[in-house]
Each structure stands twice: as C-alpha cells, then as structure tokens.
Protein backbone atom coordinates (compact mmCIF):
# COMPACT_ATOMS: atom_id res chain seq x y z
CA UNK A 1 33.59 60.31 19.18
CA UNK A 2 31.95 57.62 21.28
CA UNK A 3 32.76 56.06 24.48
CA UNK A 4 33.34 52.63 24.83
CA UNK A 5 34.09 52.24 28.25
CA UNK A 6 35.93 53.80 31.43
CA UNK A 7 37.85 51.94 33.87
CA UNK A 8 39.60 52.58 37.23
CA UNK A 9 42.41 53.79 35.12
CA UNK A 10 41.57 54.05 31.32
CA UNK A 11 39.31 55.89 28.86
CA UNK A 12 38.72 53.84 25.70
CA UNK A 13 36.83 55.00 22.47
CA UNK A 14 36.71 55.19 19.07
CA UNK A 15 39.70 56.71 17.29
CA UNK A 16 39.29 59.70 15.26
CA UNK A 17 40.81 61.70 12.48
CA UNK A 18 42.00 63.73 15.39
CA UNK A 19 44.22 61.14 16.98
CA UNK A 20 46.23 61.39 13.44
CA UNK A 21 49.61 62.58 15.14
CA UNK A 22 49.19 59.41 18.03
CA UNK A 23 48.75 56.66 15.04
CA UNK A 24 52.03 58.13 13.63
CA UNK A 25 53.92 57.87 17.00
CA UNK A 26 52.52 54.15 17.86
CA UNK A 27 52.49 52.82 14.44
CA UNK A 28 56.29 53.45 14.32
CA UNK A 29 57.44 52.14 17.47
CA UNK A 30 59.95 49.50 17.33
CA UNK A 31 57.50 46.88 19.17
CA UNK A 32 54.96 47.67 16.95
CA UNK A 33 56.40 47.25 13.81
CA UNK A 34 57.98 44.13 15.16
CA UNK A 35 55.08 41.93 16.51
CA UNK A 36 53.00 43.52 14.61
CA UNK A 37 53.85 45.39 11.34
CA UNK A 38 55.42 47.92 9.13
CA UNK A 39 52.53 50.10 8.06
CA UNK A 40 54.29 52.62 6.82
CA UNK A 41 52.71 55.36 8.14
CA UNK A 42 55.03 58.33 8.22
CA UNK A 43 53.41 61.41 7.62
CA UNK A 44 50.08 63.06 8.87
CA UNK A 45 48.41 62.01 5.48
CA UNK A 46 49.40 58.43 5.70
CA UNK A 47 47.77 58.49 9.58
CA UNK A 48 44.28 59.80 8.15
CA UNK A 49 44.54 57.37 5.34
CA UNK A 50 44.72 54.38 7.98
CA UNK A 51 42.26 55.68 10.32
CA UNK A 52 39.85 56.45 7.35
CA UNK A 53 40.26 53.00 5.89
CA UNK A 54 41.18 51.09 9.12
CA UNK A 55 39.16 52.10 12.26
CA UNK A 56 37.04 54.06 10.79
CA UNK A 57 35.88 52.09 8.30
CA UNK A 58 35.85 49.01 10.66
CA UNK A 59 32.96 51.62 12.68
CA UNK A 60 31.32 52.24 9.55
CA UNK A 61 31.37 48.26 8.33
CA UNK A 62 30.83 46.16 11.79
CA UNK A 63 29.90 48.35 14.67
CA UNK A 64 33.45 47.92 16.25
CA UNK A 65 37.22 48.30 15.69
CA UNK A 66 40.15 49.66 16.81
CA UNK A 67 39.89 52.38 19.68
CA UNK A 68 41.79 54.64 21.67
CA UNK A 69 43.01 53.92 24.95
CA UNK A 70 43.98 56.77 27.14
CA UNK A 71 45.15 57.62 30.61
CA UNK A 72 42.35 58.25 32.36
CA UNK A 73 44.14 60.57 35.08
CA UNK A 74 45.58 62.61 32.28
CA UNK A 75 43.70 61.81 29.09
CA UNK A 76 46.82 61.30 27.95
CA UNK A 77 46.71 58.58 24.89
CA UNK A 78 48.86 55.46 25.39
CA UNK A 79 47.60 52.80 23.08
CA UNK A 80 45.20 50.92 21.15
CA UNK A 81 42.68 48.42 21.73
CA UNK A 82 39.46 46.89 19.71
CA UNK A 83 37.93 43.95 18.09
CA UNK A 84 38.76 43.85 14.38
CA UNK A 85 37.00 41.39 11.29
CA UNK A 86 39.61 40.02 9.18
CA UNK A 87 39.01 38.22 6.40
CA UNK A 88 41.37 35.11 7.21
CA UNK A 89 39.45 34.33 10.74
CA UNK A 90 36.56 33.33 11.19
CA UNK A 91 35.30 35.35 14.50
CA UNK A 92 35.93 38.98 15.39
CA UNK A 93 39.66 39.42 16.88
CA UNK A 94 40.77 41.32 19.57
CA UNK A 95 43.72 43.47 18.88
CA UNK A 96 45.81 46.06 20.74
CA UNK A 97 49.38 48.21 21.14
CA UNK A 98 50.52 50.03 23.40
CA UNK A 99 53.29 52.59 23.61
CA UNK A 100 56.42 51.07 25.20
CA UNK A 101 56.71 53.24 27.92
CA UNK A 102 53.30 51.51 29.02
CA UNK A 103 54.21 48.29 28.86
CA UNK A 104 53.95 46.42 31.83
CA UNK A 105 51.79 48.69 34.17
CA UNK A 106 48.55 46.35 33.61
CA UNK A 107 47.02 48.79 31.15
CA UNK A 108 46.89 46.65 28.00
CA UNK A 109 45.50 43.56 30.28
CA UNK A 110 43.11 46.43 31.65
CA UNK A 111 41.84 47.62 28.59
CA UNK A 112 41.63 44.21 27.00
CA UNK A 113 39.22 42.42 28.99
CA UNK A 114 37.07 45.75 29.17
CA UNK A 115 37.29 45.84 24.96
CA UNK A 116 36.52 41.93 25.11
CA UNK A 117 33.68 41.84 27.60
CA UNK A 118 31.79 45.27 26.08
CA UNK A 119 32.05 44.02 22.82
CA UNK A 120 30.87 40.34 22.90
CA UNK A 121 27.99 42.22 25.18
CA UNK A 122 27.12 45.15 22.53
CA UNK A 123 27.38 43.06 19.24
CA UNK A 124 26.44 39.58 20.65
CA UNK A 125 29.21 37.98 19.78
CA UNK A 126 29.81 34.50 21.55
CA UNK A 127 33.20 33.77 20.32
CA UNK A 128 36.43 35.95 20.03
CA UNK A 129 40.17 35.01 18.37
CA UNK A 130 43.06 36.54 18.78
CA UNK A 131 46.53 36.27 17.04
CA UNK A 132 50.04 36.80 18.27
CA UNK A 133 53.87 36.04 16.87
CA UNK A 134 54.73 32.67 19.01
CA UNK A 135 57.47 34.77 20.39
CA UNK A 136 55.58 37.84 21.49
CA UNK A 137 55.72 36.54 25.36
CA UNK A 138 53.45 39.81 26.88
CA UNK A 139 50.83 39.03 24.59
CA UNK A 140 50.77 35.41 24.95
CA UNK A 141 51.24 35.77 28.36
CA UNK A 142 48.15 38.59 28.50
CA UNK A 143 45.54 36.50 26.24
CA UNK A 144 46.40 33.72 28.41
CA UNK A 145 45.26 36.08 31.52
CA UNK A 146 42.30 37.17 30.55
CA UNK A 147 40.65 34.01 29.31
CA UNK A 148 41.69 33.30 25.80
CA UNK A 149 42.51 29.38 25.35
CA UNK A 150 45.14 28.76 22.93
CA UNK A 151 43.95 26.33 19.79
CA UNK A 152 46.92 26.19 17.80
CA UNK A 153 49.11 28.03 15.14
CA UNK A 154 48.37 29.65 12.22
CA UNK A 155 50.02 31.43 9.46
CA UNK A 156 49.01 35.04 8.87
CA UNK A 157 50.65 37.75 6.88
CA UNK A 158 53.79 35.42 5.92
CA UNK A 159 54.48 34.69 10.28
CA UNK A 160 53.33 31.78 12.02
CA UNK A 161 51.27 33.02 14.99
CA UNK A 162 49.34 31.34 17.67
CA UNK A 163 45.39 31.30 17.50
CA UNK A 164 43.83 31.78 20.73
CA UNK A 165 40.33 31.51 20.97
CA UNK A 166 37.76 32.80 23.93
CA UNK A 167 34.44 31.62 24.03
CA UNK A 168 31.26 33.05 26.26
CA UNK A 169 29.82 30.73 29.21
C-alpha cells in the first residue's frame, strides 16, 4: 500500500483489497448513494470487484485514484479521497466521501486540498475539475474553500451538477 500523504490529523493512501469491508459500509451510506450513487455494492465480492476495477485499476491506468482516508490518531478509516479520469471531463477530478459521522469536523476539506496539492505536484497536472449535485451544499461549499472556481453546470450520469474547475498559479 503506498502513502500519499499525512496530515495533522489524517493518513491518506491507496485503497486496497483489504479495505473491502470499509467500501461496503461507505458505499451504502445514505449520503453516498444520494449525492453520489447507488453502486450496488452489497457483499464482500461486490467491494473487491469495485476496488479491482475502480481504484485499483485507476493506480494501475493513471498513477492516481481513489484513496483511503483515515484517522490518523486511531487509524481508524473514515472516508475517501483521490483524483479520478473520467471519460466525460476533460482534466483529472477530484473526488471524495466521507462517513456521516465525519461530516463536518474539517476532515474532508483536510484531506482534499492535501489529495489536490500532492497530486497536481506528483503527476504534473496544472488543471483539476470537480463535480457536485447543485444541491450538495458541503461540497459546494468545500470546493469553493479550497480554491476550486465554479465554471458552470453540466450533466453527468442523468443529474445536472456544477463543474468547478482549479487551476495552478
């Protein structure tokens, strides 16, 4: 597993088959599967099949994706957080979710920019989207925070969203 970076209160790095039984309990939160989506991940099976062909893959494929972001305190796991290449944008996007009960406490916003300024820095990257449901206020509210500029709406897996974008000095 690699490290992507520690922070006064996080540990982020790359997911693993091993964090199979965390993808279940995230994936299947109510936020998630509102803001973000249904991926029907239910069993420990379905969990390795979307790490093998999600984050790991993403590894494999770009250099980056989807990591883990735990508690650094406890090591406890409490979200996700990453840069992701869709086919529909343009530019890497940076993408996260965290468990409810860590909503709030700064730790998405903290792991964020630490995803975002690591990753334009290890794969030269100068530009960096992001996507959101126009009613997902923390996110908005969070891209807004940590530098993304918002450049309009867009429609992306049947919801219109809003396209922020955040460009390097």
């Amino acid at each position: 597993m690699k490290l992507i970076s520690e922070t006064y209160n996080l540990i982020i790095r790359q997911l693993t088959l091993d964090d199979a039984e965390f993808i279940i309990q995230l994936l299947n939160e109510e936020a998630f599967i509102r803001y973000i989506a249904d991926k029907n991940v239910r069993t420990h099976a379905d969990a390795v099949n979307y790490l093998t062909n999600g984050p790991l893959a993403s590894y494999r494929d770009y250099g980056f994706g989807l990591n883990l972001v735990l508690l650094k305190e406890t090591v406890t796991p409490i979200g996700i957080c990453g840069l992701l290449k869709r086919e529909e944008l343009d530019y890497p996007d940076l993408g996260y979710a965290f468990l409810t009960e860590f909503f709030k406490k700064g730790y998405a916003t903290e792991a964020a920019s630490s995803v975002l300024y690591v990753g334009m820095k290890d794969h030269s990257l100068n530009t960096v989207l992001a996507v959101t449901l126009l009613d997902n206020e923390g996110s908005n509210r969070l891209l807004q925070k940590i530098g993304f500029e918002l450049k309009g709406t867009m429609a992306l897996y049947g919801s219109q969203n809003n396209l922020y974008e955040y460009t390097s000095a």
